[in-house]
N, C-alpha and C. Protein backbone atom coordinates (compact mmCIF):
# COMPACT_ATOMS: atom_id res chain seq x y z
N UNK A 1 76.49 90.97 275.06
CA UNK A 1 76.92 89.59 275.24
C UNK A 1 78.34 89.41 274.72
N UNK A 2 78.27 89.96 273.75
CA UNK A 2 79.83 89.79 273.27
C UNK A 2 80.72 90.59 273.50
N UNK A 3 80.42 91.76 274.52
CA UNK A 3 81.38 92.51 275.39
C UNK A 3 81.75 91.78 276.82
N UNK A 4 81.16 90.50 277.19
CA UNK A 4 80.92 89.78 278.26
C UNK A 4 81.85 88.79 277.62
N UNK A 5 81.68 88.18 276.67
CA UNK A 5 82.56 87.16 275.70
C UNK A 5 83.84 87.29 276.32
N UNK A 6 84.45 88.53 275.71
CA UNK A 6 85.54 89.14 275.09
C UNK A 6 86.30 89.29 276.52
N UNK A 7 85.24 90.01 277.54
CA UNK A 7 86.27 90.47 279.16
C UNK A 7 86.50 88.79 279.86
N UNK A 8 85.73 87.74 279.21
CA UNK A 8 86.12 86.55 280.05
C UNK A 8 87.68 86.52 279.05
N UNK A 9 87.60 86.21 277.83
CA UNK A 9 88.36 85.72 277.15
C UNK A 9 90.07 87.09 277.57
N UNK A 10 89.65 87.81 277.70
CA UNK A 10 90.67 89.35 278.06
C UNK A 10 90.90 88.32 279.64
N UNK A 11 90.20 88.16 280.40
CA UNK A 11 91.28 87.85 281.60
C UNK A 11 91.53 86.47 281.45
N UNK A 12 91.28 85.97 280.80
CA UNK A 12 92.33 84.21 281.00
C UNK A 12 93.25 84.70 280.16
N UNK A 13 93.70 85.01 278.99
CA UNK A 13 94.89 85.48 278.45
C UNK A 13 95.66 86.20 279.84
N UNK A 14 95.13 87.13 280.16
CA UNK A 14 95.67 87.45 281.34
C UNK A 14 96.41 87.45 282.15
N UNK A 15 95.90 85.78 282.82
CA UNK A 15 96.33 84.42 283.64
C UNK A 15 97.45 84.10 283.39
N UNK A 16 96.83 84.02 281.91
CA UNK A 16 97.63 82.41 281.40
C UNK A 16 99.32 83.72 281.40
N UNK A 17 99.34 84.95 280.86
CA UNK A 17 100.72 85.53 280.40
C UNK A 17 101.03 85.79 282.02
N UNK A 18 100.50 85.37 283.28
CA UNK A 18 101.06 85.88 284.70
C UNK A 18 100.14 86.99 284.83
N UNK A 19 99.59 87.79 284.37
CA UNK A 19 99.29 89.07 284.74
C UNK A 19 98.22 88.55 285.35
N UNK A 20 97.73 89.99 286.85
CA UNK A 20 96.96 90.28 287.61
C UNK A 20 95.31 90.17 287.05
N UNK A 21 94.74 89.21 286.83
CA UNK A 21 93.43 89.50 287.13
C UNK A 21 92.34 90.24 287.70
N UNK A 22 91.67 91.09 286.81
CA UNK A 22 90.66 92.00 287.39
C UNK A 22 90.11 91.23 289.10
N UNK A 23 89.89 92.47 289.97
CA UNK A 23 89.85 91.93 291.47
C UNK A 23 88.08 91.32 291.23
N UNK A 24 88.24 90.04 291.80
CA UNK A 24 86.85 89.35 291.62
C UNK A 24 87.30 88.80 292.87
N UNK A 25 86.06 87.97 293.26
CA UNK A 25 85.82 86.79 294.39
C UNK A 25 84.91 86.29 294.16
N UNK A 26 84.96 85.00 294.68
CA UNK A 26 83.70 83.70 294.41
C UNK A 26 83.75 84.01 296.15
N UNK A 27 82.27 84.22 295.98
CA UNK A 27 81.67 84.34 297.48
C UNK A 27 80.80 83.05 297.29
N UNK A 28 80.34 82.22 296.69
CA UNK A 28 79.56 81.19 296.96
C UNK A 28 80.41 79.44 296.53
N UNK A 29 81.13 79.45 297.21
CA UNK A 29 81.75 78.12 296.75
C UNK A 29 81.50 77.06 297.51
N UNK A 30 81.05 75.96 297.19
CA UNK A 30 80.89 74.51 298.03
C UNK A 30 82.18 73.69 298.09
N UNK A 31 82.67 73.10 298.94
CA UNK A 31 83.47 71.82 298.61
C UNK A 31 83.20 70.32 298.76
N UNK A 32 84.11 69.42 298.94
CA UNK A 32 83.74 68.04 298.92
C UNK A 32 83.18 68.12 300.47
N UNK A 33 82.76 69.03 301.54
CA UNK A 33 82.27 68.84 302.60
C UNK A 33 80.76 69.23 302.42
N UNK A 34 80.81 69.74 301.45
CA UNK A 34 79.19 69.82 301.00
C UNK A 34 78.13 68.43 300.34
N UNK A 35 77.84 67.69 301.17
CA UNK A 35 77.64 66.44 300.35
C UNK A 35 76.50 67.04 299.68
N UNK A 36 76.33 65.82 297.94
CA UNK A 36 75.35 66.36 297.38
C UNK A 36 75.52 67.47 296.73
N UNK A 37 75.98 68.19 296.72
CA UNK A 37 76.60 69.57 295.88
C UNK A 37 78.07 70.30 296.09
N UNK A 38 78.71 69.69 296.32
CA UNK A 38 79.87 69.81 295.59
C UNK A 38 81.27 68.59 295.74
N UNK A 39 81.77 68.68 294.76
CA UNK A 39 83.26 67.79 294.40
C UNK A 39 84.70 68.67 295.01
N UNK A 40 84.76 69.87 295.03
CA UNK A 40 86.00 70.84 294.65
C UNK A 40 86.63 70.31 295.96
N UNK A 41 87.94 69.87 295.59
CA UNK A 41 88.82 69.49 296.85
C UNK A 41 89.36 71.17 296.80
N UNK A 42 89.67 71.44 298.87
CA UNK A 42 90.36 72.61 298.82
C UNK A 42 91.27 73.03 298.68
N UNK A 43 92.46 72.06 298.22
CA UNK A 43 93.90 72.74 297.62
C UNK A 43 93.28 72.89 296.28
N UNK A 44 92.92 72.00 295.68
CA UNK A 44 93.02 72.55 294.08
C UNK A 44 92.41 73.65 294.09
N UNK A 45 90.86 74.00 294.93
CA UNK A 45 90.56 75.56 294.37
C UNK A 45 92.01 76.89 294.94
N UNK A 46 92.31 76.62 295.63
CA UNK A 46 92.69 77.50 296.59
C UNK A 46 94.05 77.52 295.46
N UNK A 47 94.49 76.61 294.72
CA UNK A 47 95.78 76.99 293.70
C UNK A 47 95.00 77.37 292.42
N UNK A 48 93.85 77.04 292.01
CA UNK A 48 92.96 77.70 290.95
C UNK A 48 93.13 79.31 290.59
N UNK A 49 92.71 79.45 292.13
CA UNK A 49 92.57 81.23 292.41
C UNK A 49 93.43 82.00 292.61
N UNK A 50 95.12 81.05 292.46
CA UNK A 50 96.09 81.43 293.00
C UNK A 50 96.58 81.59 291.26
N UNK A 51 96.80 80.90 290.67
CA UNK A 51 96.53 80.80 289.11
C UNK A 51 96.03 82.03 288.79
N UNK A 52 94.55 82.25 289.11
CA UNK A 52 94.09 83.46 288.38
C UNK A 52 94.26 84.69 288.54
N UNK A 53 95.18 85.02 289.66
CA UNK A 53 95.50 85.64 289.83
C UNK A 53 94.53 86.51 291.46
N UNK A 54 93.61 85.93 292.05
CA UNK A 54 92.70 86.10 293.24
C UNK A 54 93.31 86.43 294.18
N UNK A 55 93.08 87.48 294.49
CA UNK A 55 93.32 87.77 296.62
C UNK A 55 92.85 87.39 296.77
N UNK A 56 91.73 87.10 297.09
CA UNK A 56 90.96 86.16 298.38
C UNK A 56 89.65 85.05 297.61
N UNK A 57 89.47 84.54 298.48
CA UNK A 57 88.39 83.28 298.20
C UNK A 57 87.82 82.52 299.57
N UNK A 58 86.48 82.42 299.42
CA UNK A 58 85.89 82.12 300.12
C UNK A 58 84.84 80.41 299.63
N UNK A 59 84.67 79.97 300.40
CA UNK A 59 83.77 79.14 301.38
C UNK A 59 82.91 78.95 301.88
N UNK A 60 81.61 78.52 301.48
CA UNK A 60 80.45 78.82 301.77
C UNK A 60 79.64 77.05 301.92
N UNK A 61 80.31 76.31 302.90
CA UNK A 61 79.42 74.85 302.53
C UNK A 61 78.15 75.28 303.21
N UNK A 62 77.43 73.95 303.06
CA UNK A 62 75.78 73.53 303.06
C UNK A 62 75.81 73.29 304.98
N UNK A 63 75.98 73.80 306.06
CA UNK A 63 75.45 73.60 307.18
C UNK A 63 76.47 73.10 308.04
N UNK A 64 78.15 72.90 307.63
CA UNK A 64 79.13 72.47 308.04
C UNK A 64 80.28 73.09 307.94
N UNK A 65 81.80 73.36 308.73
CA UNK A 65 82.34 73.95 308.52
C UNK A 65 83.52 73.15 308.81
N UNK A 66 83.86 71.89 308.19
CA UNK A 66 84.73 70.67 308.24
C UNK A 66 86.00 71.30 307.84
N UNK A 67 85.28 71.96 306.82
CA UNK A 67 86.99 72.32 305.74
C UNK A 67 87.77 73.90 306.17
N UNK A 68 86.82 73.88 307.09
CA UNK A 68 87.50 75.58 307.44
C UNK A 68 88.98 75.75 307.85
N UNK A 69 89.40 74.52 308.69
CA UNK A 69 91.02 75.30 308.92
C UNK A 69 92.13 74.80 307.72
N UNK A 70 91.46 73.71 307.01
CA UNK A 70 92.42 73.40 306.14
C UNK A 70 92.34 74.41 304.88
N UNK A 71 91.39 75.51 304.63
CA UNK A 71 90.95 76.32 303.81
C UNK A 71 92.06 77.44 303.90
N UNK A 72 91.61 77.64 305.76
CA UNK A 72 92.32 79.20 306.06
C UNK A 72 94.18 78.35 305.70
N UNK A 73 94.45 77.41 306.61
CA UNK A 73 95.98 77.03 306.19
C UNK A 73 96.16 77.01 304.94
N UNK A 74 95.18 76.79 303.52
CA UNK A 74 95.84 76.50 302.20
C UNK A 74 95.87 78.01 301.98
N UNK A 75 95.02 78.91 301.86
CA UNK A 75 94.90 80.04 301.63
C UNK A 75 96.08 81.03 302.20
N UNK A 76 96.48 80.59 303.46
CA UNK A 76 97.54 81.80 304.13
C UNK A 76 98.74 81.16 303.26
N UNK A 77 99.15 80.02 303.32
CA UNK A 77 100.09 79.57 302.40
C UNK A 77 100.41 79.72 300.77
N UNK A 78 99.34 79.99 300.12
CA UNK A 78 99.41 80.64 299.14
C UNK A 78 98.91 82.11 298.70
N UNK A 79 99.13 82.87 300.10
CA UNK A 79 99.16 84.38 300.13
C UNK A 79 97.52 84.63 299.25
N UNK A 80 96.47 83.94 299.70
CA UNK A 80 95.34 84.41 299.65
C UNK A 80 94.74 84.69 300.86
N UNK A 81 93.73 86.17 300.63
CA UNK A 81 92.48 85.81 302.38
C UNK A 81 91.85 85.15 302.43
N UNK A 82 91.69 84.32 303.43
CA UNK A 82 90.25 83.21 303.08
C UNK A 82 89.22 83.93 303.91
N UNK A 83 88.19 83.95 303.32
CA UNK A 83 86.89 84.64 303.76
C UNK A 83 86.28 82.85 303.94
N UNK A 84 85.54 82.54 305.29
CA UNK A 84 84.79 81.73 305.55
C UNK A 84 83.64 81.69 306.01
N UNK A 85 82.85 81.04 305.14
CA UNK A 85 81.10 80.93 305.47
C UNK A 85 80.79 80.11 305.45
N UNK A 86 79.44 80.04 306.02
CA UNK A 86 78.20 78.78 305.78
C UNK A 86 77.38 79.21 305.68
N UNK A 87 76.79 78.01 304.12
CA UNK A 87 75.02 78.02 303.88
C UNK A 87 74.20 77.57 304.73
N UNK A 88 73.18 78.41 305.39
CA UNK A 88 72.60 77.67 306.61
C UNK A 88 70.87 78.04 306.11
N UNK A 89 70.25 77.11 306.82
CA UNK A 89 68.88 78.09 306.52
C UNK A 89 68.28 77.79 307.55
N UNK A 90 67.56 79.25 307.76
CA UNK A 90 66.76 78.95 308.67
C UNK A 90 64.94 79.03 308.40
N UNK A 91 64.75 77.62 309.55
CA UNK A 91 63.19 77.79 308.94
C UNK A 91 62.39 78.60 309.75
N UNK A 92 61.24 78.87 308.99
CA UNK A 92 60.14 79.79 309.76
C UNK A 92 59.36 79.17 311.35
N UNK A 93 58.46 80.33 311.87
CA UNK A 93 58.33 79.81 312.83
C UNK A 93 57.93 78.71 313.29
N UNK A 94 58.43 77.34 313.69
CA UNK A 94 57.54 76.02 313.77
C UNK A 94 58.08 75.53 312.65
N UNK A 95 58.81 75.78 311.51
CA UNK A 95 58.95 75.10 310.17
C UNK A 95 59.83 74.12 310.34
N UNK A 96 60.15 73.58 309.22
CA UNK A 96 61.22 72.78 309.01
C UNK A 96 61.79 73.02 307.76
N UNK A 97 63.55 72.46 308.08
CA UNK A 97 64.37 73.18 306.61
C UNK A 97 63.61 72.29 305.40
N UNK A 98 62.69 71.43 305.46
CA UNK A 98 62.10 70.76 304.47
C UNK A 98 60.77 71.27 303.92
N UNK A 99 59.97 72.51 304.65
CA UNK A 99 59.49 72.91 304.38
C UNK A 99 59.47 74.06 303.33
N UNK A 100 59.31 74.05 302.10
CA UNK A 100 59.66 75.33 301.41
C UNK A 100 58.92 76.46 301.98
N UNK A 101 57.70 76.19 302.23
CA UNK A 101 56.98 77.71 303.08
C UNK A 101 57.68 78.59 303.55
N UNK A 102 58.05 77.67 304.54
CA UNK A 102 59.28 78.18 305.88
C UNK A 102 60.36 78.64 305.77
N UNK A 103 60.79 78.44 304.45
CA UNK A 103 62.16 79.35 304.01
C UNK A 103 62.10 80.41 303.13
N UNK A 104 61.04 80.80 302.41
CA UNK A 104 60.72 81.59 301.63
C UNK A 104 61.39 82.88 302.05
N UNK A 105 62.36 83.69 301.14
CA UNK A 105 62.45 85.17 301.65
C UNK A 105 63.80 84.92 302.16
N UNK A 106 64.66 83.80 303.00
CA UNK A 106 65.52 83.76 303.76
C UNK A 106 66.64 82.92 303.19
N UNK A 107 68.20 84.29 302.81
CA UNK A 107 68.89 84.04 302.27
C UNK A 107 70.36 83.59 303.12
């Protein structure tokens, strides 16, 4: 745990002196097009990750893909890749996405 501590606290010093951040990506991010779960407007993340030093960042809303070109434009503009997704689910046979049965297993 406190070797986990120490590598968060080792890359924001990091950041903060300019230097390159170990290569990570947030593959699961929501934005304000995610109603219900999430706030993150997409310039601020997209200068967040630009901050931390991130190649790429991705996009993952809840069943919509509203924010996708203003994502890929913030991202090419601040020399990140934007990787773009959606959370979708699908239900089982006859189910509904309200059914938990029906989604069991399906990521």
């Amino acid at each position: 745990m406190a070797d986990q501590v120490q590598t968060i606290m080792d890359t924001e010093e990091q950041s903060a002196a300019g230097k390159k951040a170990p290569d990570f990506v947030h593959l699961h991010v929501h934005t304000m097009f995610s109603l219900l779960d999430g706030s993150s407007k997409i310039k601020e993340i997209v200068k967040q990750a630009k901050e931390l030093g991130m190649n790429s960042l991705a996009i993952t809303d809840h069943g919509v893909m509203y924010g996708a070109i203003d994502f890929y434009k913030a991202c090419m503009d601040a020399g990140i890749k934007p990787i773009i997704g959606c959370e979708v689910y699908i239900p089982g046979a006859g189910g509904s996405r309200f059914d938990a049965e029906g989604t069991r297993g399906v990521a």
